[in-house]
Protein backbone atom coordinates (compact mmCIF):
# COMPACT_ATOMS: atom_id res chain seq x y z
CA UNK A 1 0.00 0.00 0.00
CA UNK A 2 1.25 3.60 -0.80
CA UNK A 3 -0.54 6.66 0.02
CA UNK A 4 -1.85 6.86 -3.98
CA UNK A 5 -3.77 3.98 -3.03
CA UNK A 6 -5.76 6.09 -0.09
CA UNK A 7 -8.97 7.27 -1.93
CA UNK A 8 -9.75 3.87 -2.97
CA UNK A 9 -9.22 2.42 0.16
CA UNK A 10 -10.76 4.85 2.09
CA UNK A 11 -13.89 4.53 -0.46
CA UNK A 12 -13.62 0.69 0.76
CA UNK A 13 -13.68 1.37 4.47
CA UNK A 14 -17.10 3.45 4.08
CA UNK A 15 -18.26 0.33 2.56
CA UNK A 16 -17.95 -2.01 5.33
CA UNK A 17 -20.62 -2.06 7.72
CA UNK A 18 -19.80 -1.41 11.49
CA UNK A 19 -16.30 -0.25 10.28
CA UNK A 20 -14.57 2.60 12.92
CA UNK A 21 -12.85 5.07 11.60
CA UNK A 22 -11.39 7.95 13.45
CA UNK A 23 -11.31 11.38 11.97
CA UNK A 24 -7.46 12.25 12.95
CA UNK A 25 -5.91 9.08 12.13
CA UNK A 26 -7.40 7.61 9.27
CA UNK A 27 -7.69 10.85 7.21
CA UNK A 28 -5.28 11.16 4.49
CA UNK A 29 -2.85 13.37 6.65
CA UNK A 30 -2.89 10.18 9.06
CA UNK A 31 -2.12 7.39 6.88
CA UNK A 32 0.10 8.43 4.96
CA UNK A 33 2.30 9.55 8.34
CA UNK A 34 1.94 5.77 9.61
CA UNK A 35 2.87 4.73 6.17
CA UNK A 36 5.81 6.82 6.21
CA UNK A 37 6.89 5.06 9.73
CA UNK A 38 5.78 2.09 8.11
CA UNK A 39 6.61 1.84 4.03
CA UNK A 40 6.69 -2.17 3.59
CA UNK A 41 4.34 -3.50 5.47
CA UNK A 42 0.48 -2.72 4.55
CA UNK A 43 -1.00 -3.84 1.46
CA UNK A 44 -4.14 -3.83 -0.69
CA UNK A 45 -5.65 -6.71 -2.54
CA UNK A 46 -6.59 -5.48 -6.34
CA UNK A 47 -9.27 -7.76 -8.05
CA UNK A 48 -9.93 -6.09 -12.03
CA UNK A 49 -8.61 -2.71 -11.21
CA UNK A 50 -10.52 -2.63 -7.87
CA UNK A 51 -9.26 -2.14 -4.69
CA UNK A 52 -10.73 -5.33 -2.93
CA UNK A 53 -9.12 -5.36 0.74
CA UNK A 54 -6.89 -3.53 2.90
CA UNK A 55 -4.71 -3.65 5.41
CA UNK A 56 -2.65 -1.22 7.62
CA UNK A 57 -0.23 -3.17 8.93
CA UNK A 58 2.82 -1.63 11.25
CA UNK A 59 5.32 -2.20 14.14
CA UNK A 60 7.15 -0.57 16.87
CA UNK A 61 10.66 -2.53 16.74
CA UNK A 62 8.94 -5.03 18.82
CA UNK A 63 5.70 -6.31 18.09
CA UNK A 64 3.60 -5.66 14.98
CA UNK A 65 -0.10 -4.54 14.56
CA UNK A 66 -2.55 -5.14 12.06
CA UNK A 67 -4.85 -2.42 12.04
CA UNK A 68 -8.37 -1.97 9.46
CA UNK A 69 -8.25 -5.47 8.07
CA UNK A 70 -11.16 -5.51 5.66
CA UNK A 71 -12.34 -7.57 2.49
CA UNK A 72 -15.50 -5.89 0.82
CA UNK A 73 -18.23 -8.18 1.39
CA UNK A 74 -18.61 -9.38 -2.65
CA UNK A 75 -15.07 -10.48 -2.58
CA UNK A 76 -15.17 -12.32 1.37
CA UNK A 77 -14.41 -16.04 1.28
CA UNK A 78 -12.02 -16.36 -1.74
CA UNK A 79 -8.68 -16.16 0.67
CA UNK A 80 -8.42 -12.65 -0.32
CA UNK A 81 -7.87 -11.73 3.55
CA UNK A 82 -5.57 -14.69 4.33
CA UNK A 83 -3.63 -13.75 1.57
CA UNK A 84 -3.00 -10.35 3.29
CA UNK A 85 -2.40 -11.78 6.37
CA UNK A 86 0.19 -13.53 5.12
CA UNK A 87 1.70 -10.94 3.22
CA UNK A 88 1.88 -8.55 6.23
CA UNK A 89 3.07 -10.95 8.57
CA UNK A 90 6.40 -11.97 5.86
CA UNK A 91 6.83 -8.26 5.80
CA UNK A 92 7.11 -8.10 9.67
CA UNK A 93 9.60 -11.31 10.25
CA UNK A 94 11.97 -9.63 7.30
CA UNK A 95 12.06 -6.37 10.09
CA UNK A 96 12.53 -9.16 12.83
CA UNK A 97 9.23 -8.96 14.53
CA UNK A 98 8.23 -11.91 16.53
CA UNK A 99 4.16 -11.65 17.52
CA UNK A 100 2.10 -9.86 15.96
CA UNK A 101 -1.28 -8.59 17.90
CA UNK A 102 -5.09 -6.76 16.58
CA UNK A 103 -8.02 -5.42 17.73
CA UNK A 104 -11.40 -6.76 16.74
CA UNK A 105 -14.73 -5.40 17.87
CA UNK A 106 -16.57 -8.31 20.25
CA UNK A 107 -19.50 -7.58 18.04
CA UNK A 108 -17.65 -8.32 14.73
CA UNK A 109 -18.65 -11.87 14.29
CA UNK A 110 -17.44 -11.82 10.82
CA UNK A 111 -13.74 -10.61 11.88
CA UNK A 112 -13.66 -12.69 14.67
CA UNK A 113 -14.63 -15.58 13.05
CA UNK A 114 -12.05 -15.36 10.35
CA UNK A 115 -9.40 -14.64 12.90
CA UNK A 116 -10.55 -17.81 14.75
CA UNK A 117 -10.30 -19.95 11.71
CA UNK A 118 -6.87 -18.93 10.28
CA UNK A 119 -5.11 -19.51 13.51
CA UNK A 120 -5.43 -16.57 15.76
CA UNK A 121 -5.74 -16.80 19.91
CA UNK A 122 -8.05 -14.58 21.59
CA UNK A 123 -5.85 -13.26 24.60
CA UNK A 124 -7.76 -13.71 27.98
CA UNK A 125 -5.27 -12.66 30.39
CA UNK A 126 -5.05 -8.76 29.93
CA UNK A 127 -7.26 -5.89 29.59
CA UNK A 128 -6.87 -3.51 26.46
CA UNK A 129 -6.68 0.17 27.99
CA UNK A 130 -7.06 3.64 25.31
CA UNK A 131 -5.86 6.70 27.18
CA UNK A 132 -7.50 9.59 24.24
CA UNK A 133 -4.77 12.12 23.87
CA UNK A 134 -6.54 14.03 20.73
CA UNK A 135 -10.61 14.48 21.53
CA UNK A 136 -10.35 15.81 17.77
CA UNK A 137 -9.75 12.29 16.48
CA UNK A 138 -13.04 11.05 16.43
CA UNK A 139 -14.58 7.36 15.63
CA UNK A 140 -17.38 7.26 13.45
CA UNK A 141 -18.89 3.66 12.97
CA UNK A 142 -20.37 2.91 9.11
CA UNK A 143 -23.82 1.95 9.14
């Protein structure tokens, strides 16, 4: 993923219901900063000149994070997201990262099902704390 790829995968992300996005971060300004820190490892799945799926997909030195992992919904179930998975996790071991951790929404049967399937362990020994520093960088859930 470059940052020429942003309006079409922004124009995914409002497709994808129950998606967050946050005004601040995932505005143009935003992404392309965290894919500045982070040039190799995101990507975008193309399907006849269409931008398909996305992922944002970064690291601190020490773990990585996929963040916005999304498949529009004609294109779900054709390994499209595995594929992506894969791609961003190959990315991270080249910059020596060793786990690799992401968010998804307890009501995102969808996600969580998918992450279930390919492999993934739901943590159930910590608590995920958000400490807002920017009250301008507001989430807005697709309907």
């Amino acid at each position: 993923m470059t940052i020429e790829d942003y309006e079409n995968v922004y124009a995914l992300w409002k497709q994808i219901k129950g998606f967050a996005m946050r005004s601040v971060d995932d505005s143009k300004e935003g992404v392309e900063r965290f894919l500045k820190r982070n040039p190799t490892t995101s990507v975008v799945a193309i399907e006849n000149e269409k931008v398909v799926g996305a992922i944002l997909c970064g690291h601190d030195g020490r773990r990585g994070c996929l963040y916005h992992v999304c498949v529009h919904p004609d294109y779900r179930l054709k390994g499209i997201g595995k594929e992506m998975v894969v791609f961003a996790m190959k990315r991270l071991q080249e910059e020596g990262i060793n786990k690799v951790s992401l968010i998804a929404f307890t009501e995102n049967d969808i996600g969580n099902a998918f992450w279930n399937k390919i492999g993934w362990t739901q943590r159930k020994d910590l608590n995920y704390y958000d400490f807002v520093l920017n009250t301008n960088n507001i989430v807005a859930f697709n309907k």
